[in-house]
C-alpha atoms as a PDB file:
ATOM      1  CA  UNK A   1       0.000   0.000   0.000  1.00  0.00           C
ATOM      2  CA  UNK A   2       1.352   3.035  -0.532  1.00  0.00           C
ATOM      3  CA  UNK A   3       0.734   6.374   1.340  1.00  0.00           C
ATOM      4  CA  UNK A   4       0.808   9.583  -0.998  1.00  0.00           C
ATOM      5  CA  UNK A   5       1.928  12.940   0.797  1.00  0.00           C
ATOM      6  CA  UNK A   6      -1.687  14.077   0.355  1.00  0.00           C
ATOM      7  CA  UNK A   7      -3.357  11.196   2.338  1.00  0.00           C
ATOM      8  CA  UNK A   8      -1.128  11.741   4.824  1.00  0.00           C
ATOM      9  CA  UNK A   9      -1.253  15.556   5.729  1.00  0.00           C
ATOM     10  CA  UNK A  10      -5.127  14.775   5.130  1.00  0.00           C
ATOM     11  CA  UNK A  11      -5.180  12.409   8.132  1.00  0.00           C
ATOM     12  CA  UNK A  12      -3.230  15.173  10.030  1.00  0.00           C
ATOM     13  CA  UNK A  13      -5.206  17.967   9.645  1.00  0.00           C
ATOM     14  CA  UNK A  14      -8.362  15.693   9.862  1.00  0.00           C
ATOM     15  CA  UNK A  15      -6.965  14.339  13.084  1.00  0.00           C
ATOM     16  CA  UNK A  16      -6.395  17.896  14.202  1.00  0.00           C
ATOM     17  CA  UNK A  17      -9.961  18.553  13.235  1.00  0.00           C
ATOM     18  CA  UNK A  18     -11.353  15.796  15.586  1.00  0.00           C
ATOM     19  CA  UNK A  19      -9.304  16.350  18.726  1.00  0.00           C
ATOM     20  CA  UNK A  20     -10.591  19.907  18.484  1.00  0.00           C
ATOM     21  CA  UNK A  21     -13.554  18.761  18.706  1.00  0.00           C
ATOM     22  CA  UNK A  22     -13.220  16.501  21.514  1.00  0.00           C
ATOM     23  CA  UNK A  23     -11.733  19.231  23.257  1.00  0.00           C
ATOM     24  CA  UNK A  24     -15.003  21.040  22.834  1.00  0.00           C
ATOM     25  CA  UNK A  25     -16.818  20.092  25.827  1.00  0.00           C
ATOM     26  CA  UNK A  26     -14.340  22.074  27.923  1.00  0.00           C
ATOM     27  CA  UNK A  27     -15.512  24.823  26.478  1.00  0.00           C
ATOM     28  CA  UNK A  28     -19.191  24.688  28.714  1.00  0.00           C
ATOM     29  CA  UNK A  29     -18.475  22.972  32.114  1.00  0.00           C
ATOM     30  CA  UNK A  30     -20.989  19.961  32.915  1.00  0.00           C
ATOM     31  CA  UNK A  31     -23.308  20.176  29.596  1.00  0.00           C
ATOM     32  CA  UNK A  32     -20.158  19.486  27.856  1.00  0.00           C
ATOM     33  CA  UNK A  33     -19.637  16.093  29.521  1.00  0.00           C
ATOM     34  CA  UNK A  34     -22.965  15.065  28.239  1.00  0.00           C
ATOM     35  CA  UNK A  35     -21.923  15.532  24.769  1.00  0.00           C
ATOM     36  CA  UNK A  36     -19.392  12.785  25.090  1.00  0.00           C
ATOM     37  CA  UNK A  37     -21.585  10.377  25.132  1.00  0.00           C
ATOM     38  CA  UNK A  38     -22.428  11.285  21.404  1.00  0.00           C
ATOM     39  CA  UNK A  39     -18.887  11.610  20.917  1.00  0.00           C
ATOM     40  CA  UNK A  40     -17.091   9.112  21.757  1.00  0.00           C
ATOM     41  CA  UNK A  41     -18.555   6.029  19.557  1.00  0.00           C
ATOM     42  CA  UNK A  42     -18.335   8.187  16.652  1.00  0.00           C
ATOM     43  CA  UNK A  43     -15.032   9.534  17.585  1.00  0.00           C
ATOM     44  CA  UNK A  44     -13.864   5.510  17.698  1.00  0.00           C
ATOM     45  CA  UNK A  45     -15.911   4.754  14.683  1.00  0.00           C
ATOM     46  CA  UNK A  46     -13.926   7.891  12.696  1.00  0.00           C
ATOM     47  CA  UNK A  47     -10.274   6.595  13.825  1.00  0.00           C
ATOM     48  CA  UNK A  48     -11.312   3.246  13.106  1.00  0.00           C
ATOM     49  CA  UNK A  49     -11.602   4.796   9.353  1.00  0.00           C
ATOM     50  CA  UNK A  50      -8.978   6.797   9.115  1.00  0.00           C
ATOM     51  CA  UNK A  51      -6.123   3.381  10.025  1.00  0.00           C
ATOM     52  CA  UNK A  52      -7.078   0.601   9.385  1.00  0.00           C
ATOM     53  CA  UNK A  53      -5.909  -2.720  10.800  1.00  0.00           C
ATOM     54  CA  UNK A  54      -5.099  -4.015  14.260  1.00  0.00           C
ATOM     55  CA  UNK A  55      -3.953  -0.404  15.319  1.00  0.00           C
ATOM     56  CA  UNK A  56      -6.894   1.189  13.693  1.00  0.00           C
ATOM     57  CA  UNK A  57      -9.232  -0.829  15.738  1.00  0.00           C
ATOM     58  CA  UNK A  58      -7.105  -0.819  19.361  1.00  0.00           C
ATOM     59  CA  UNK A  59      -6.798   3.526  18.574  1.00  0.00           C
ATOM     60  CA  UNK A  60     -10.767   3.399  18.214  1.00  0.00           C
ATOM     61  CA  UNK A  61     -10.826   1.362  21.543  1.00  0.00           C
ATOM     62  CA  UNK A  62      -8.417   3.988  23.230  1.00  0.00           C
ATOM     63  CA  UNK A  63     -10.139   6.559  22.007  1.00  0.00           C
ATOM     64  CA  UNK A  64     -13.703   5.404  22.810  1.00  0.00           C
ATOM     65  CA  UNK A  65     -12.692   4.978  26.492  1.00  0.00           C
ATOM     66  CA  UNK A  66     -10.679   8.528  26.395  1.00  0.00           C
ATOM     67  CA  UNK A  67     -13.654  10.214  24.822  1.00  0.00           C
ATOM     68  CA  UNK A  68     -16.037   8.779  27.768  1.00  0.00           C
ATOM     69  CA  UNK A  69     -14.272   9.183  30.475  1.00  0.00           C
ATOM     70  CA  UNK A  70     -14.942  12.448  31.819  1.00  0.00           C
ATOM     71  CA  UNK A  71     -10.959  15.121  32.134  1.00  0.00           C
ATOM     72  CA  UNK A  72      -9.285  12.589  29.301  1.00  0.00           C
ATOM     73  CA  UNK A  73     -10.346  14.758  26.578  1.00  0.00           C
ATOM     74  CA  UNK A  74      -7.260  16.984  26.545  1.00  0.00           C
ATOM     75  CA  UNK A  75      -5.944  14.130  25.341  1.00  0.00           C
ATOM     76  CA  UNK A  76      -4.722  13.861  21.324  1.00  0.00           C
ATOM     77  CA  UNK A  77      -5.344  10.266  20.187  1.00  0.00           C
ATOM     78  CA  UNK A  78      -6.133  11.408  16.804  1.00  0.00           C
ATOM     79  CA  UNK A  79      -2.875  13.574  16.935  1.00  0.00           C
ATOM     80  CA  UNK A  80      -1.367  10.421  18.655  1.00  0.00           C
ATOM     81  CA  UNK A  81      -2.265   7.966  16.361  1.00  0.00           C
ATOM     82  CA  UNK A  82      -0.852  10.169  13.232  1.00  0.00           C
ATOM     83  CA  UNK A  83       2.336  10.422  14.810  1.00  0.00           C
ATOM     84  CA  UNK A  84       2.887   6.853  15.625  1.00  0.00           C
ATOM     85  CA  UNK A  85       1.390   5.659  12.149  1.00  0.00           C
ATOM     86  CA  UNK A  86       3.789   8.449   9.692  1.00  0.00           C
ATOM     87  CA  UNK A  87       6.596   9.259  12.473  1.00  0.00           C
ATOM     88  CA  UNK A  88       7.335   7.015  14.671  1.00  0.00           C
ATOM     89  CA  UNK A  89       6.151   3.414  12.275  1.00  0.00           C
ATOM     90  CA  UNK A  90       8.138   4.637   9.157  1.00  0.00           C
ATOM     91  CA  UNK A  91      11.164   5.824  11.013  1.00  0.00           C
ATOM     92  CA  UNK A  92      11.181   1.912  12.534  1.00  0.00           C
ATOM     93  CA  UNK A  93      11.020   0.808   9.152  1.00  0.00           C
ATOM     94  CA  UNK A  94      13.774   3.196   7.800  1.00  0.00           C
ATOM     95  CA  UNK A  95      16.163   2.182  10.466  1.00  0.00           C
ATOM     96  CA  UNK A  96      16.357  -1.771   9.146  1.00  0.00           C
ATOM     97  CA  UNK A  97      19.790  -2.232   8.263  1.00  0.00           C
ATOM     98  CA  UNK A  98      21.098  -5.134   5.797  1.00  0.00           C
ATOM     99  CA  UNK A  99      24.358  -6.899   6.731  1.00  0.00           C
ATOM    100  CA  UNK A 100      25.452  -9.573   4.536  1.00  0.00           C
END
């Protein structure tokens, strides 16, 4: 599979997109809390979309349980996830060094 420059600064400013609105219910104490409840199954449904695969589906998990739990939302899985998936994944797979 391969990743275009486009897809990727697309997930990031997507991901950027989403986290902001997590952070939203800060923004009125209380009522905001309530809107997690709508948030967080479709905040782990949209990460679940965005990487697929076995990390896809345990980021939607983290996520899901971040989004519920009331404090966590200051937290940046989407920003997270980016940065392990282009970052901190491709510079493991950069590193691989051939000796023969």
């Amino acid at each position: 599979m391969s990743i275009t420059k486009d897809s990727k600064y697309k997930n990031l400013f997507l991901g950027l997109l989403f986290d902001a609105i997590g952070m939203l219910s800060f923004v009125v104490p209380f009522i905001g809390d309530f809107s997690d409840i709508i948030w967080a199954p479709v905040a782990a449904w949209l990460m679940t979309r965005m990487y697929k695969g076995r990390a896809g589906q345990a980021a939607g998990a983290v996520t899901f349980v971040e989004e519920i739990i009331p404090g966590l939302d200051i937290i940046p899985m989407f920003t997270i996830m980016w940065l392990y998936t282009y970052i901190f994944k491709g510079a493991k797979k950069e590193t691989i060094i051939d000796v023969d």
